[in-house]
Protein backbone atom coordinates (compact mmCIF):
# COMPACT_ATOMS: atom_id res chain seq x y z
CA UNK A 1 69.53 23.90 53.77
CA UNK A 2 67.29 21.13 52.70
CA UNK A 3 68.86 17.93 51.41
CA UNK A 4 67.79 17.84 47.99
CA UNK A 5 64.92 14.63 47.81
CA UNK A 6 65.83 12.03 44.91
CA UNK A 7 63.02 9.74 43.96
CA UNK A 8 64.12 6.30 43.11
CA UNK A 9 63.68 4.97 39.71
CA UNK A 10 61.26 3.07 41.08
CA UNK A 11 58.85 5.79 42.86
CA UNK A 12 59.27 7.39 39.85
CA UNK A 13 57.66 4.85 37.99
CA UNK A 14 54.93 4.40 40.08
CA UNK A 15 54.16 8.36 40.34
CA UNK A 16 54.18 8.25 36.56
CA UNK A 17 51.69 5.56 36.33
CA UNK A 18 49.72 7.15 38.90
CA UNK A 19 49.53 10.28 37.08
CA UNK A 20 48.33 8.34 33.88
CA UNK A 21 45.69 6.26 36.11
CA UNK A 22 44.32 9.46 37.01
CA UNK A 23 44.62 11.33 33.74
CA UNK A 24 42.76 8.35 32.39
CA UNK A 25 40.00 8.32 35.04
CA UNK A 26 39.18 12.05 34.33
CA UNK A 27 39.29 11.93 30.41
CA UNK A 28 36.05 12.37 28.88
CA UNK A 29 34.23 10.84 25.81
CA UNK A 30 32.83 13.68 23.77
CA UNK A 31 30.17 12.60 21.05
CA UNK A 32 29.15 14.94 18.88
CA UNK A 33 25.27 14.79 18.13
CA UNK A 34 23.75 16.27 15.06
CA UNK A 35 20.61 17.27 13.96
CA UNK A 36 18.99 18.46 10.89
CA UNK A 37 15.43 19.37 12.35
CA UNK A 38 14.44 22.05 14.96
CA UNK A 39 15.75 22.03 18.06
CA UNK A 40 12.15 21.54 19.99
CA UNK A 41 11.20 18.69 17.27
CA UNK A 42 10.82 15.42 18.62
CA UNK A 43 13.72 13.68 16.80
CA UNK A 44 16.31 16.26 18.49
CA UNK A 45 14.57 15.99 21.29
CA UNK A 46 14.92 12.37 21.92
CA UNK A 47 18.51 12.39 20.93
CA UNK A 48 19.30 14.52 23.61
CA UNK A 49 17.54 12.45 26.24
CA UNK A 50 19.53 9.60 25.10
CA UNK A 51 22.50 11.92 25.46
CA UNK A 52 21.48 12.38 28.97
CA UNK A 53 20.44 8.84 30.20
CA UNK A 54 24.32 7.98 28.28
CA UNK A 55 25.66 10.18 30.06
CA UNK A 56 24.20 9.13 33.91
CA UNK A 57 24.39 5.56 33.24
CA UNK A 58 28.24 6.19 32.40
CA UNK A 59 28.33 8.58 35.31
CA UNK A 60 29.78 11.59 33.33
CA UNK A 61 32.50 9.38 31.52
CA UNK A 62 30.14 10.14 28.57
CA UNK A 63 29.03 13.35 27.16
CA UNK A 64 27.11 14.78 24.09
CA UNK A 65 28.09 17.95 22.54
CA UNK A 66 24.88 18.88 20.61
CA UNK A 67 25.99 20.26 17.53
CA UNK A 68 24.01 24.25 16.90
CA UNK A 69 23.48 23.04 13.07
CA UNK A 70 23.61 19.87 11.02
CA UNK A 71 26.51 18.60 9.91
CA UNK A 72 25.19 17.83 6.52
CA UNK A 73 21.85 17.86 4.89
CA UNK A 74 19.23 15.25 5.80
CA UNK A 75 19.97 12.94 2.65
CA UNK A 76 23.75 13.15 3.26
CA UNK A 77 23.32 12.60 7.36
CA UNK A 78 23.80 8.55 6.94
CA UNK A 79 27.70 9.21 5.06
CA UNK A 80 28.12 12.13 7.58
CA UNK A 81 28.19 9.74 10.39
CA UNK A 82 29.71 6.83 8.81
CA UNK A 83 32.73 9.45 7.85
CA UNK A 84 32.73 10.94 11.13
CA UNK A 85 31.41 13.78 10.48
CA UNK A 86 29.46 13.53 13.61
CA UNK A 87 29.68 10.46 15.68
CA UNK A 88 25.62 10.50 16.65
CA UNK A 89 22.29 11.22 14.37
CA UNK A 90 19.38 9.81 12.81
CA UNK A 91 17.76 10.04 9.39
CA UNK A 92 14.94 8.84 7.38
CA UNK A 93 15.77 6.00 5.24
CA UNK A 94 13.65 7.21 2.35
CA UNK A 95 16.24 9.87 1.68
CA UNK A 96 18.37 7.94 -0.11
CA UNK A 97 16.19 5.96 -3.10
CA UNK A 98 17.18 2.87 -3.77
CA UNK A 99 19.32 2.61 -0.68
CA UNK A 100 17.29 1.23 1.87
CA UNK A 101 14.88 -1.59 0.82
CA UNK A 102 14.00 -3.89 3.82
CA UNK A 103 13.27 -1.20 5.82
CA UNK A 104 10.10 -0.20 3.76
CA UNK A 105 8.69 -2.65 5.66
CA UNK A 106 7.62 -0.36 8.23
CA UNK A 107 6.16 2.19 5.83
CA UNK A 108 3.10 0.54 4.41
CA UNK A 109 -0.23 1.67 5.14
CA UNK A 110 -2.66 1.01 8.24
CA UNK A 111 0.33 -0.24 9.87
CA UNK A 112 -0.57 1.40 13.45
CA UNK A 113 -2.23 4.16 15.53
CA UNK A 114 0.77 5.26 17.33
CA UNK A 115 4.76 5.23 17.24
CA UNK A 116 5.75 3.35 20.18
CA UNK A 117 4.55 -0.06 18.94
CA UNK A 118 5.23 0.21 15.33
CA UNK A 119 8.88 0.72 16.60
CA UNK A 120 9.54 -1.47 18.88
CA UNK A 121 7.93 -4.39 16.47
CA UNK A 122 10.36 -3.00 13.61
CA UNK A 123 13.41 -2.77 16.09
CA UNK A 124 12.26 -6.84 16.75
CA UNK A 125 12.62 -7.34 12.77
CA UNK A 126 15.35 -5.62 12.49
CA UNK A 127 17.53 -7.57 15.64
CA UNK A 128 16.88 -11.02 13.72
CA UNK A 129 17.17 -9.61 9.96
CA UNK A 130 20.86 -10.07 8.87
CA UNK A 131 19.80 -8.41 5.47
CA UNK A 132 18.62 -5.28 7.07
CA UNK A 133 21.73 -4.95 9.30
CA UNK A 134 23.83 -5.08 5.77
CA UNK A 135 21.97 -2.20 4.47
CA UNK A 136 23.51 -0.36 7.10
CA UNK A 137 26.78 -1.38 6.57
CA UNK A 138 29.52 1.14 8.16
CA UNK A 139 27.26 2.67 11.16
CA UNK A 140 26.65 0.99 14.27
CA UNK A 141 23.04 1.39 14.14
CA UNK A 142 21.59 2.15 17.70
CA UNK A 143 17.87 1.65 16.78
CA UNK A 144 15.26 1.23 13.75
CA UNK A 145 11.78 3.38 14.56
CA UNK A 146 8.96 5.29 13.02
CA UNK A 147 7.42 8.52 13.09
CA UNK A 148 3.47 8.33 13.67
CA UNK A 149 0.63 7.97 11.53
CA UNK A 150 1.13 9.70 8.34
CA UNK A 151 -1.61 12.06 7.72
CA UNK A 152 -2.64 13.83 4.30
CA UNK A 153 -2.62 17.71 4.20
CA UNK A 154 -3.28 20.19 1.80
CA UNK A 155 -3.67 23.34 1.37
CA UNK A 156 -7.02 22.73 -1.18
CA UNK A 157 -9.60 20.77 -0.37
CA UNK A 158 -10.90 18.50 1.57
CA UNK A 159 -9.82 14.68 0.85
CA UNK A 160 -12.55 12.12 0.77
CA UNK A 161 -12.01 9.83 -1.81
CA UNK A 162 -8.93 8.72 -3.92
CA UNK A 163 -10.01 10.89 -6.66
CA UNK A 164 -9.46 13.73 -4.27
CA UNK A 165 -5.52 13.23 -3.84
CA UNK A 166 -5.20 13.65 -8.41
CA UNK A 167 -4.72 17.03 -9.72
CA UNK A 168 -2.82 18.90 -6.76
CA UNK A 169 1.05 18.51 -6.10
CA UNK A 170 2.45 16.79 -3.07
CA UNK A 171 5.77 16.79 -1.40
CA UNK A 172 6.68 13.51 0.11
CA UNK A 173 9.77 12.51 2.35
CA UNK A 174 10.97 9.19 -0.23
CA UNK A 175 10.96 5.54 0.38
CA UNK A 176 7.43 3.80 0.14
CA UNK A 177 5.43 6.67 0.37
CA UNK A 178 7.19 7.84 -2.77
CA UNK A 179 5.53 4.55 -4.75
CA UNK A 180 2.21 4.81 -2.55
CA UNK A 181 1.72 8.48 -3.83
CA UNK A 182 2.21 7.18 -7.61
CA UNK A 183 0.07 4.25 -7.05
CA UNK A 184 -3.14 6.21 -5.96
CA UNK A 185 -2.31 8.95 -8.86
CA UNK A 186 -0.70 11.33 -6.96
CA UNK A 187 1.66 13.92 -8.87
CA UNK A 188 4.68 13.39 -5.79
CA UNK A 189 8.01 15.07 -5.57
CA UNK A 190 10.72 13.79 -3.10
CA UNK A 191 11.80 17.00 -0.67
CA UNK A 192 12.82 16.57 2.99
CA UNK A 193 10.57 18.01 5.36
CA UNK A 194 12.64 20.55 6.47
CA UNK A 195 11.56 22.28 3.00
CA UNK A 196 7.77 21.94 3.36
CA UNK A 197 6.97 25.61 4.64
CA UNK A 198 8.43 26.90 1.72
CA UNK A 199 7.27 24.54 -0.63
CA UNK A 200 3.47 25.10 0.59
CA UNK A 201 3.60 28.96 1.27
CA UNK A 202 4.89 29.59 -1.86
CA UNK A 203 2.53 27.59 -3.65
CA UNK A 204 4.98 25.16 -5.33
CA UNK A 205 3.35 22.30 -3.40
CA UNK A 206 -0.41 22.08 -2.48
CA UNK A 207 0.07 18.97 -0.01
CA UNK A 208 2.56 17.04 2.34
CA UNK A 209 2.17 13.48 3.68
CA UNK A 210 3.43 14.33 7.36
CA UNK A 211 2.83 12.90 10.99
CA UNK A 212 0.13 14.74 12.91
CA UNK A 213 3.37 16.75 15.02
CA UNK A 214 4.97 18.13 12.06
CA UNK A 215 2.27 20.80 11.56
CA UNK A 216 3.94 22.43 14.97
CA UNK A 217 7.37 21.74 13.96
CA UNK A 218 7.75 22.69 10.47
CA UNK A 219 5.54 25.71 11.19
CA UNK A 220 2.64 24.30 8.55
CA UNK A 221 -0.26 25.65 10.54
CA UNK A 222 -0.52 28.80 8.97
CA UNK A 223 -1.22 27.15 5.18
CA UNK A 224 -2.55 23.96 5.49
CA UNK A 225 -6.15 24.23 5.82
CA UNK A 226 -7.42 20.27 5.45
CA UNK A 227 -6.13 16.90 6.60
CA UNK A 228 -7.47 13.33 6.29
CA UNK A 229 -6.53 10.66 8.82
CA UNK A 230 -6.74 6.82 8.16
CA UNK A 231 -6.90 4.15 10.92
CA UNK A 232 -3.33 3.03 11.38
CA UNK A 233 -2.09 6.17 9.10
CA UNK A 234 -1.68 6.14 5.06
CA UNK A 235 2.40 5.64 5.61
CA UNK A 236 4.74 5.36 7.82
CA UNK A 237 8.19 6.73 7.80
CA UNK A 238 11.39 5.18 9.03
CA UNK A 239 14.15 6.11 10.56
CA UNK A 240 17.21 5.14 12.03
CA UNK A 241 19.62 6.48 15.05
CA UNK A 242 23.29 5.82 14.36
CA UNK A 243 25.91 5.70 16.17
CA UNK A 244 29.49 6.54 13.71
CA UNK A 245 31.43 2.92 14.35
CA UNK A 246 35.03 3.62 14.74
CA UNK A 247 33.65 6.01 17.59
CA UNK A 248 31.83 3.14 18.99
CA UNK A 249 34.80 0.47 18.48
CA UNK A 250 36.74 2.75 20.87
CA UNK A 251 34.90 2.92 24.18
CA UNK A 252 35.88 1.44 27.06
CA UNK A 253 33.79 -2.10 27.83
CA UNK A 254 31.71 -0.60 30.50
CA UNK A 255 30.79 2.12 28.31
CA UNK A 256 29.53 0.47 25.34
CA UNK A 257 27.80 -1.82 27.94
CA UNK A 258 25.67 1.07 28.52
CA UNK A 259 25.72 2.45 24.62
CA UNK A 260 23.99 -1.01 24.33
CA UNK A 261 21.81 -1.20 27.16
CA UNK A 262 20.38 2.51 25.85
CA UNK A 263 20.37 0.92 22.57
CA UNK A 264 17.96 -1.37 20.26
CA UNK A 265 14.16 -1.57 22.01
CA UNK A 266 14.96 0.93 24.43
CA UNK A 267 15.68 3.55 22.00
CA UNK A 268 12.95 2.30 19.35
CA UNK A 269 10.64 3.28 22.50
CA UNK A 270 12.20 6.13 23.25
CA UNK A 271 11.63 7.68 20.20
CA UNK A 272 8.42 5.86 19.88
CA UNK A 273 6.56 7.32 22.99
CA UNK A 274 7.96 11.37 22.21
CA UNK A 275 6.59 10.72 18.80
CA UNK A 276 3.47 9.88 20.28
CA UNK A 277 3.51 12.89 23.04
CA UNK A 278 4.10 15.63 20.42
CA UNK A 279 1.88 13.71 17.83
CA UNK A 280 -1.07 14.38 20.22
CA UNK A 281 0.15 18.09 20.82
CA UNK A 282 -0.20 18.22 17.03
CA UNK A 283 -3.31 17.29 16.96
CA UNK A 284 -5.13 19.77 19.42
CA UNK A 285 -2.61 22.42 17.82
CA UNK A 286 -4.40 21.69 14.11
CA UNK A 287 -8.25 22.33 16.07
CA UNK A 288 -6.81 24.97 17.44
CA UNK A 289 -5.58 26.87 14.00
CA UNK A 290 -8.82 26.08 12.51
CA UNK A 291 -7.41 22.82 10.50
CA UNK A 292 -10.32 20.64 8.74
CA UNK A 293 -10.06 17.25 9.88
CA UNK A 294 -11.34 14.65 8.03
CA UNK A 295 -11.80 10.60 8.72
CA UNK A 296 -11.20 8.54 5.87
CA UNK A 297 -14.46 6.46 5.58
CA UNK A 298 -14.51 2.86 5.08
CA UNK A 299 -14.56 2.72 1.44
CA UNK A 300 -12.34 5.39 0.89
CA UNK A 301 -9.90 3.16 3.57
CA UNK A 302 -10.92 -0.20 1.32
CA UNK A 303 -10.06 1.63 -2.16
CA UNK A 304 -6.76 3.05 -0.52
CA UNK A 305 -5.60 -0.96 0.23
CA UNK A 306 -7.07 -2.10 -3.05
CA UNK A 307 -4.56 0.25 -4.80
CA UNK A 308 -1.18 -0.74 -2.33
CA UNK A 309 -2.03 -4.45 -2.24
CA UNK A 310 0.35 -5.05 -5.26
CA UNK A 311 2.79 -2.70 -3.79
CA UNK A 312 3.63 -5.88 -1.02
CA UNK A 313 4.60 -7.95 -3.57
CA UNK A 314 7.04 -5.59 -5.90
CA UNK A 315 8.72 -4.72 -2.16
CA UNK A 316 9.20 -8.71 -1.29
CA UNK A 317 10.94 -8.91 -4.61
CA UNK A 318 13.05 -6.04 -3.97
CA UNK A 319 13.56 -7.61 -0.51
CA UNK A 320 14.61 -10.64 -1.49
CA UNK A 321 17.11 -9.40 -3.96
CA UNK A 322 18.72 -7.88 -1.27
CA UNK A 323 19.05 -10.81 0.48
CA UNK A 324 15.72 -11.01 2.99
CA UNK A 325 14.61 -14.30 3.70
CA UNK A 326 10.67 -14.42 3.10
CA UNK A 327 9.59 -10.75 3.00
CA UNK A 328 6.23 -11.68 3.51
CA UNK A 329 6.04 -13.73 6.65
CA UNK A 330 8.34 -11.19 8.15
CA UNK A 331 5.89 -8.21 7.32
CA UNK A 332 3.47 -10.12 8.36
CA UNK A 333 4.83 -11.21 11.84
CA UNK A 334 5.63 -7.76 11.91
CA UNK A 335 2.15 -6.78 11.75
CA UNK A 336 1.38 -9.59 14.39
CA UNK A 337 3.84 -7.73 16.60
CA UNK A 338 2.30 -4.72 16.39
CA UNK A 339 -1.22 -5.69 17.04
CA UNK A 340 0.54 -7.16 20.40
CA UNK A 341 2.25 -4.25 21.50
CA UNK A 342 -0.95 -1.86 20.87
């Protein structure tokens, strides 16, 4: 017979902490990632390429579990993930009137030609604006950006003039768009885009103010007959990719090292340069279905800015209510940025 082995109190000590060393080597942060648009749309898409750099730089300590449905409906996605409903999305700030107000900043018109440097210069504004940061109170906020050039569709007529854009009914996705639609006469009704096939096929909408990509992705092609492009787009929508912050509190130092190297400009690019791939996609894909495209001319481009150019000054007071320190030289440095980053 064996002489049965008893472990000292000491070896016993140092198996347990050995066992918890390793325990806590192998345990895995699991972040659930939601989304609210199509799985092959650009916004998911970027998300989980995030996911995937996260999870490399943190070599596997970090994971995304990609959620098969949204957690809550586009509107409600900013509460979702400050509740913890989900501790990773995006959503378009517009959603929520009245919520977001320094942030319409990056939705007035002519602003760019593509995503990637309209949101990296709004990430910059947003990094040294304390008054934006406290309009996102309770997420940690992982990057501002913008979708493309917004681009006006219908399902009508061909849109030449100002004129054109009175008489039919558009869906719009909120924010400054909302008041740009009112200020050239438009009859506008807030819906998020994930309603627009419906609302067009049906006939309850003749138009939508969209990015060239979400033709594709909202499956548009098939009613929209017409669409008029202005240099640096009508609009601009914005958007921002949250992180829930009690999930962020607790990681380890090294990972939200790399949560913040993957965060700010990096992301804003991210998201920037897919908008921009599946913007161009968009574009071949209307020529393809047959989609009139038309170029807003330069007068119908000067009466456009005519219209809006009292629309800078109602935002700056809205922007300085909420605590922004001179709306105007930020928009325009903003602007400046832009015209840099082209």
């Amino acid at each position: 017979m064996f002489a049965q082995f008893k472990p000292s109190p000491r070896t016993l000590g140092l198996l347990g902490a050995a066992c918890l060393s390793g325990a806590a080597a192998s345990a895995q942060v699991v972040l659930t990632a939601s989304s609210w648009v199509p799985p092959t749309h650009a916004l998911t898409e970027s998300q989980k390429e995030w996911c995937n750099l996260l999870e490399q730089k943190t070599t596997g300590k970090v994971k995304c579990n990609l959620l098969p449905r949204a957690v809550a409906a586009p509107p409600a996605t900013f509460d979702a993930v400050r509740n913890g409903l989900a501790d990773l999305s995006f959503t378009v700030h517009g959603y929520t009137p009245g919520r977001f107000v320094t942030t319409q900043m990056a939705e007035f018109p002519f602003l760019g030609d593509a995503s990637e440097p309209v949101s990296v210069a709004f990430q910059r504004q947003y990094a040294k604006t304390p008054a934006m940061a406290e309009e996102h109170k309770g997420v940690k906020v992982l990057a501002v950006f913008t979708h493309g050039p917004g681009i006006v569709f219908n399902t009508k007529r061909p849109v030449t003039r100002i004129e054109d854009l009175q008489g039919m009914k558009w869906r719009v996705g909120g924010g400054m768009v909302n008041e740009l639609g009112k200020t050239l006469g438009m009859n506008v009704t807030l819906k998020p885009a994930t309603e627009s096939y419906e609302l067009l096929s049906t006939g309850v909408m003749d138009g939508t103010l969209f990015p060239a990509e979400s033709v594709e992705s909202f499956k548009i092609d098939k009613v929209i007959r017409h669409a008029t492009v202005f240099p640096g787009g009508l609009y601009n929508t914005s958007f921002v990719f949250m992180m829930n912050q009690a999930k962020y509190d607790a990681l380890a130092p090294d990972v939200k090292k790399a949560v913040d190297e993957l965060s700010g400009e990096f992301a804003a690019r991210l998201f920037g340069k897919t908008w921009d791939k599946v913007d161009r996609r968009g574009l071949a894909f209307m020529q393809a279905n047959g989609v009139t495209l038309t170029k807003a001319d330069a007068a119908f481009v000067k009466s456009v800015g005519d219209k809006v150019a009292p629309m800078v000054d109602t935002w700056a007071k809205a922007a300085e209510a909420k605590g922004m320190k001179d709306p105007k030289k930020a928009l325009a440095d903003f602007r400046a940025d832009i015209a840099k980053l082209k």
